[in-house]
C-alpha atoms as a PDB file:
ATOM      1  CA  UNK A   1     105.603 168.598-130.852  1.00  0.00           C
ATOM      2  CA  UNK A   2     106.483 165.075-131.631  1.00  0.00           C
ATOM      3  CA  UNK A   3     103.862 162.202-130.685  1.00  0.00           C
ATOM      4  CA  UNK A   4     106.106 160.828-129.268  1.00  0.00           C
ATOM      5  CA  UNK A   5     108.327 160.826-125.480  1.00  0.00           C
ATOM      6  CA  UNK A   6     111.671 159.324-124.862  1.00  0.00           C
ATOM      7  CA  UNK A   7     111.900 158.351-121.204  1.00  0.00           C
ATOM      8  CA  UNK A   8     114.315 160.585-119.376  1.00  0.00           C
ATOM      9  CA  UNK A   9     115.451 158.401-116.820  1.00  0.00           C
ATOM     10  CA  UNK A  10     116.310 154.703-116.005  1.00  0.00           C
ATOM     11  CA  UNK A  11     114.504 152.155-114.668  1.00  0.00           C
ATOM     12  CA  UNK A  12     116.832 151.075-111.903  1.00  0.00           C
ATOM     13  CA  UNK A  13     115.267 147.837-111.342  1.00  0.00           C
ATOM     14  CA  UNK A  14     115.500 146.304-114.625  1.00  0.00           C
ATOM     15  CA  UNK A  15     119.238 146.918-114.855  1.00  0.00           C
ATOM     16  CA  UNK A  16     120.851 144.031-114.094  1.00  0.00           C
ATOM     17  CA  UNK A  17     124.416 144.232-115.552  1.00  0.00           C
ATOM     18  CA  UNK A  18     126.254 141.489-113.875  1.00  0.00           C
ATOM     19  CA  UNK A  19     123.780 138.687-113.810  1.00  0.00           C
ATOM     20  CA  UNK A  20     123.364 139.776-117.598  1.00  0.00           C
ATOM     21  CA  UNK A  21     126.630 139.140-117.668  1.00  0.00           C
ATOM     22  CA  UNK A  22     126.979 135.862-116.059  1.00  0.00           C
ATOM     23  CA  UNK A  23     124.076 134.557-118.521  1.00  0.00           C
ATOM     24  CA  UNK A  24     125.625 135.766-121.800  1.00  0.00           C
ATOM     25  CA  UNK A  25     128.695 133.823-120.252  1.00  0.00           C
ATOM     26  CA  UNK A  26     126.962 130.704-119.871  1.00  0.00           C
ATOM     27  CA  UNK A  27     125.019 131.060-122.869  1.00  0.00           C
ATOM     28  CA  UNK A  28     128.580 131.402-125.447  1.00  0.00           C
ATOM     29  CA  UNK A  29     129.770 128.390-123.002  1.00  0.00           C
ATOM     30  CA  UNK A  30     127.124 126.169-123.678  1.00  0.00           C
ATOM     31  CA  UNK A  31     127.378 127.484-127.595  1.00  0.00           C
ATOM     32  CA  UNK A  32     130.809 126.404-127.352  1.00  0.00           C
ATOM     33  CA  UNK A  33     130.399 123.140-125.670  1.00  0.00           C
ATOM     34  CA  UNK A  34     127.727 121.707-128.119  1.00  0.00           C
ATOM     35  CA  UNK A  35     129.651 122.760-131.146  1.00  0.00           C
ATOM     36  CA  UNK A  36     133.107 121.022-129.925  1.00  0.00           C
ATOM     37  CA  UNK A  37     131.263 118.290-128.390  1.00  0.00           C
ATOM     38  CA  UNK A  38     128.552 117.854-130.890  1.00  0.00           C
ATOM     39  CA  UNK A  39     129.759 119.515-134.117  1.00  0.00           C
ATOM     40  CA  UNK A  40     126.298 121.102-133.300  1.00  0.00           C
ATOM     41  CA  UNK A  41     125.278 125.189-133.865  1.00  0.00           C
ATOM     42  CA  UNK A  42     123.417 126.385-130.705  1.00  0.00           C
ATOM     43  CA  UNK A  43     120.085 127.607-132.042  1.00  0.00           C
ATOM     44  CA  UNK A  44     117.097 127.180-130.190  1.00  0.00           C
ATOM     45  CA  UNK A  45     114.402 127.390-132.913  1.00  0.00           C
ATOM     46  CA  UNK A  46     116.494 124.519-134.770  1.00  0.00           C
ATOM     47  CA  UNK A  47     117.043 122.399-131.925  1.00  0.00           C
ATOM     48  CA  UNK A  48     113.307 122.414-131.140  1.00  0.00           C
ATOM     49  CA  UNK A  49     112.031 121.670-134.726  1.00  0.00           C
ATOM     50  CA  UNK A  50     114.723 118.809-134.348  1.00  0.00           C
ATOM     51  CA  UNK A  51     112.555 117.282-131.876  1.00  0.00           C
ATOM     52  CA  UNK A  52     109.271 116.760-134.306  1.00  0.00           C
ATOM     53  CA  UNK A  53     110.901 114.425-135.985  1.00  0.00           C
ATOM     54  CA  UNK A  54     114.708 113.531-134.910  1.00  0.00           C
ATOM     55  CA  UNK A  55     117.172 110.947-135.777  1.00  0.00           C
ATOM     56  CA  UNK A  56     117.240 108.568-133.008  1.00  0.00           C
ATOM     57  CA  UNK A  57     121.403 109.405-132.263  1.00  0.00           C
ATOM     58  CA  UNK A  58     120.224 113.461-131.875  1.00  0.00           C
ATOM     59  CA  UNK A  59     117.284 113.097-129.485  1.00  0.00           C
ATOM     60  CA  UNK A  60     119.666 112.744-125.969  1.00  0.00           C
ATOM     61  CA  UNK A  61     121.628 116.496-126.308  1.00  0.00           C
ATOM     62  CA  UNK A  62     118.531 118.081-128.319  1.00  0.00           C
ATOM     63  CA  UNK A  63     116.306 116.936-125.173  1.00  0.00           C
ATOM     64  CA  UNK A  64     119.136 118.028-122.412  1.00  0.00           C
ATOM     65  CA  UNK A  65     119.149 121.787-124.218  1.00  0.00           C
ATOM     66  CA  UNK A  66     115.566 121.622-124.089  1.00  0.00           C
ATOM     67  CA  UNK A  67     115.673 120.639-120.681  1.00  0.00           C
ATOM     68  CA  UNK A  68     118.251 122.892-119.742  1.00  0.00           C
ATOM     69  CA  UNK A  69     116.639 126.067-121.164  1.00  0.00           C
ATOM     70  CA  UNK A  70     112.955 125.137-119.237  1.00  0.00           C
ATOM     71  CA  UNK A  71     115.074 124.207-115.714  1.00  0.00           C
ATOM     72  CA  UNK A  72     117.286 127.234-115.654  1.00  0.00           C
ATOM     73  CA  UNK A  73     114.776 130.425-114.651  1.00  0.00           C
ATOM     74  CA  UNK A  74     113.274 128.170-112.073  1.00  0.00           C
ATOM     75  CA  UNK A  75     116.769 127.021-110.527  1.00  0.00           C
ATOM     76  CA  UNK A  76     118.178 130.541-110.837  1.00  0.00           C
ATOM     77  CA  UNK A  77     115.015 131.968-109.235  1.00  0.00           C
ATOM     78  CA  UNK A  78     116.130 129.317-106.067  1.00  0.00           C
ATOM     79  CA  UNK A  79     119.437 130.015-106.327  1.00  0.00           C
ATOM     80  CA  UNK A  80     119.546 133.968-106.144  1.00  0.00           C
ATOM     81  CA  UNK A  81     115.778 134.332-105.470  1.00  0.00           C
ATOM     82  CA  UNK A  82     115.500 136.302-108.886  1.00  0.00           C
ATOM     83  CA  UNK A  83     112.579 138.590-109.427  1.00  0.00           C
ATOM     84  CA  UNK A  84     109.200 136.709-111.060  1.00  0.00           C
ATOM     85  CA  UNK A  85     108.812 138.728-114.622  1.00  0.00           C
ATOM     86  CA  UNK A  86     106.093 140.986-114.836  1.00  0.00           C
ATOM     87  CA  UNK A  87     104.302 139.746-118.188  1.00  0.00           C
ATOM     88  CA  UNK A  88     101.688 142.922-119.134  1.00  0.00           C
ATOM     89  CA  UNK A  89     100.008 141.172-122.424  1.00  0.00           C
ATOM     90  CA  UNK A  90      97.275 138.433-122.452  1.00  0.00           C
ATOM     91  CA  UNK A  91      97.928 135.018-123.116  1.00  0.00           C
ATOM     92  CA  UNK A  92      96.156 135.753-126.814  1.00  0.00           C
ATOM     93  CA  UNK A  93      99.167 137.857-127.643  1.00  0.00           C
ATOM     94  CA  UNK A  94     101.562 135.999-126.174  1.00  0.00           C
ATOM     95  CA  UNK A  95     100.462 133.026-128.490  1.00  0.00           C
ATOM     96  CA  UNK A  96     100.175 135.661-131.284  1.00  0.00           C
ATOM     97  CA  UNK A  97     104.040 137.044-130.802  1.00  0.00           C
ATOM     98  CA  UNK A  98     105.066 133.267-130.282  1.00  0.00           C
ATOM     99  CA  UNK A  99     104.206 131.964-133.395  1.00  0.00           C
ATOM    100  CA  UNK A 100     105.282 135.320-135.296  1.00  0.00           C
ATOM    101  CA  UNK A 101     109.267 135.041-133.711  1.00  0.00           C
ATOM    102  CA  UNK A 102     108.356 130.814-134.947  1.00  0.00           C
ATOM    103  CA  UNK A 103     107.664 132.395-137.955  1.00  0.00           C
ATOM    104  CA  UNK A 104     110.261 134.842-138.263  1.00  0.00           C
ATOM    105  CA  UNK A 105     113.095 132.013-137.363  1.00  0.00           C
ATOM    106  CA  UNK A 106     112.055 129.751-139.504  1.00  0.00           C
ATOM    107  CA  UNK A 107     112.163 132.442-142.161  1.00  0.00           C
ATOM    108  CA  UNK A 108     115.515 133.834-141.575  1.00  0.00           C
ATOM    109  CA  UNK A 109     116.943 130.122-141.384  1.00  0.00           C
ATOM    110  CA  UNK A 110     117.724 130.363-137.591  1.00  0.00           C
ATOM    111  CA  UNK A 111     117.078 132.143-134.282  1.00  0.00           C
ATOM    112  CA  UNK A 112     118.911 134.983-132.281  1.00  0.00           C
ATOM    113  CA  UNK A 113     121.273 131.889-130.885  1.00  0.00           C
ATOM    114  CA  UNK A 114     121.979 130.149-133.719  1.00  0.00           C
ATOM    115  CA  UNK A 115     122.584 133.477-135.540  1.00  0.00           C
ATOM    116  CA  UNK A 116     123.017 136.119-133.260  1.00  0.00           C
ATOM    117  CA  UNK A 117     125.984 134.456-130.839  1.00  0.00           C
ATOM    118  CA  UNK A 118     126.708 131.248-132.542  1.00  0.00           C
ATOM    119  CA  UNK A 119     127.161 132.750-136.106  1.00  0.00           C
ATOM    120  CA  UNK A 120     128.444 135.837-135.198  1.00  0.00           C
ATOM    121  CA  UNK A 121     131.103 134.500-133.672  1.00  0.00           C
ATOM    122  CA  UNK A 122     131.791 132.089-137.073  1.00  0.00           C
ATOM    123  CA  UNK A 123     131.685 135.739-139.041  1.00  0.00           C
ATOM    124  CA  UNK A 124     129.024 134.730-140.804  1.00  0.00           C
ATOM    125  CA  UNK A 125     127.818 137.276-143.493  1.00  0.00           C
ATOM    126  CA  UNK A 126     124.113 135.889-143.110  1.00  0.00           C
ATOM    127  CA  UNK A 127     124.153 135.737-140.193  1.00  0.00           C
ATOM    128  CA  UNK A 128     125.058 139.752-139.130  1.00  0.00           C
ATOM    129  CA  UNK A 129     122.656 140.401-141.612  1.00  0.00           C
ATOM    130  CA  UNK A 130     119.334 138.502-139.802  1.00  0.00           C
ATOM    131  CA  UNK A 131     120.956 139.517-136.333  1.00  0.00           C
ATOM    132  CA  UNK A 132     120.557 143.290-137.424  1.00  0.00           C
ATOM    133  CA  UNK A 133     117.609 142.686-138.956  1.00  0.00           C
ATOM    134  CA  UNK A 134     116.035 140.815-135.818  1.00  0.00           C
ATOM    135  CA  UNK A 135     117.410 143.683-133.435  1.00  0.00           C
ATOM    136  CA  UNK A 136     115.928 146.667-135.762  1.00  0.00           C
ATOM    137  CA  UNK A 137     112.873 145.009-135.847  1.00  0.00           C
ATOM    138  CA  UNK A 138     112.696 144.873-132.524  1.00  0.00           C
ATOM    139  CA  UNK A 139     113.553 147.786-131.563  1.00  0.00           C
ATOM    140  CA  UNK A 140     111.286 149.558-134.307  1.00  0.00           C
ATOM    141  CA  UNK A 141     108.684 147.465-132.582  1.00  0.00           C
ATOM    142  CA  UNK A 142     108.937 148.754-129.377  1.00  0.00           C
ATOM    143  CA  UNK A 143     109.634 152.376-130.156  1.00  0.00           C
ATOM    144  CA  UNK A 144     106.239 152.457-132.124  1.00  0.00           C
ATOM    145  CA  UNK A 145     104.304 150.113-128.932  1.00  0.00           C
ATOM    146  CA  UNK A 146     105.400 152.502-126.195  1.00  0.00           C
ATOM    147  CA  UNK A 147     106.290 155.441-127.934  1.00  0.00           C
ATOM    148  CA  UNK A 148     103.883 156.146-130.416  1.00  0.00           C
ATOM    149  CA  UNK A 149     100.901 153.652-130.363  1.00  0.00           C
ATOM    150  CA  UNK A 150     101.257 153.575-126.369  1.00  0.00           C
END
């Protein structure tokens, strides 16, 4: 017998197709937008570490993504009363994971935006290759959490 389950059916709740949907719409909108507007790649790890230290002519869009990525689970939670997430780990590992996917961006030269929608869609070689490496990761990650260490 295997030390392991796989879960035999589907947790209703969490599947969410069409407002999944509707956010991976706006998110390649708002990838496209910055890059004609700006000339700028939509990655969230870069646009933060832009804000350390920016150049005085990048700190107005890098501080409206900013903004716009902390306003829009509150305003979509009082627009179509979305669930509140259920977070099950302790702020200690939440700090912990933080600062290993900080880690693991600024390793792989870019996030899962900057890679995984806004260089996919450039067909960028690199850029397929950190995107499957982030999603194996992650999904060897959770396999062994739930699955085998859980």
């Amino acid at each position: 017998m295997l030390p392991w389950r796989l879960p035999l059916q589907i947790d209703w709740i969490h599947f969410t197709p069409l407002s999944s949907l509707a956010g991976g719409v706006l998110i390649g909108l708002a990838a496209a937008w910055l890059f004609l507007a700006e000339g700028r790649i939509l990655g969230a790890a870069g646009i933060f570490a832009g804000l350390v230290n920016p150049k005085p002519s990048q700190w107005p869009w890098r501080l409206a993504v900013v903004a716009g990525l902390v306003a829009a689970g509150p305003l979509a939670a009082l627009l179509f009363g979305a669930a509140r997430p259920a977070i099950g780990a302790s702020a200690p590992i939440l700090i912990a994971a933080g600062l290993a996917v900080g880690a693991g961006a600024r390793l792989a030269n870019g996030c899962t935006s900057g890679h995984g929608v806004c260089g996919l869609a450039r067909l960028s070689p690199r850029s397929a290759v950190a995107t499957l490496t982030f999603m194996t990761t992650g999904f060897v990650t959770v396999f062994l959490l739930r699955h085998v260490f859980g």
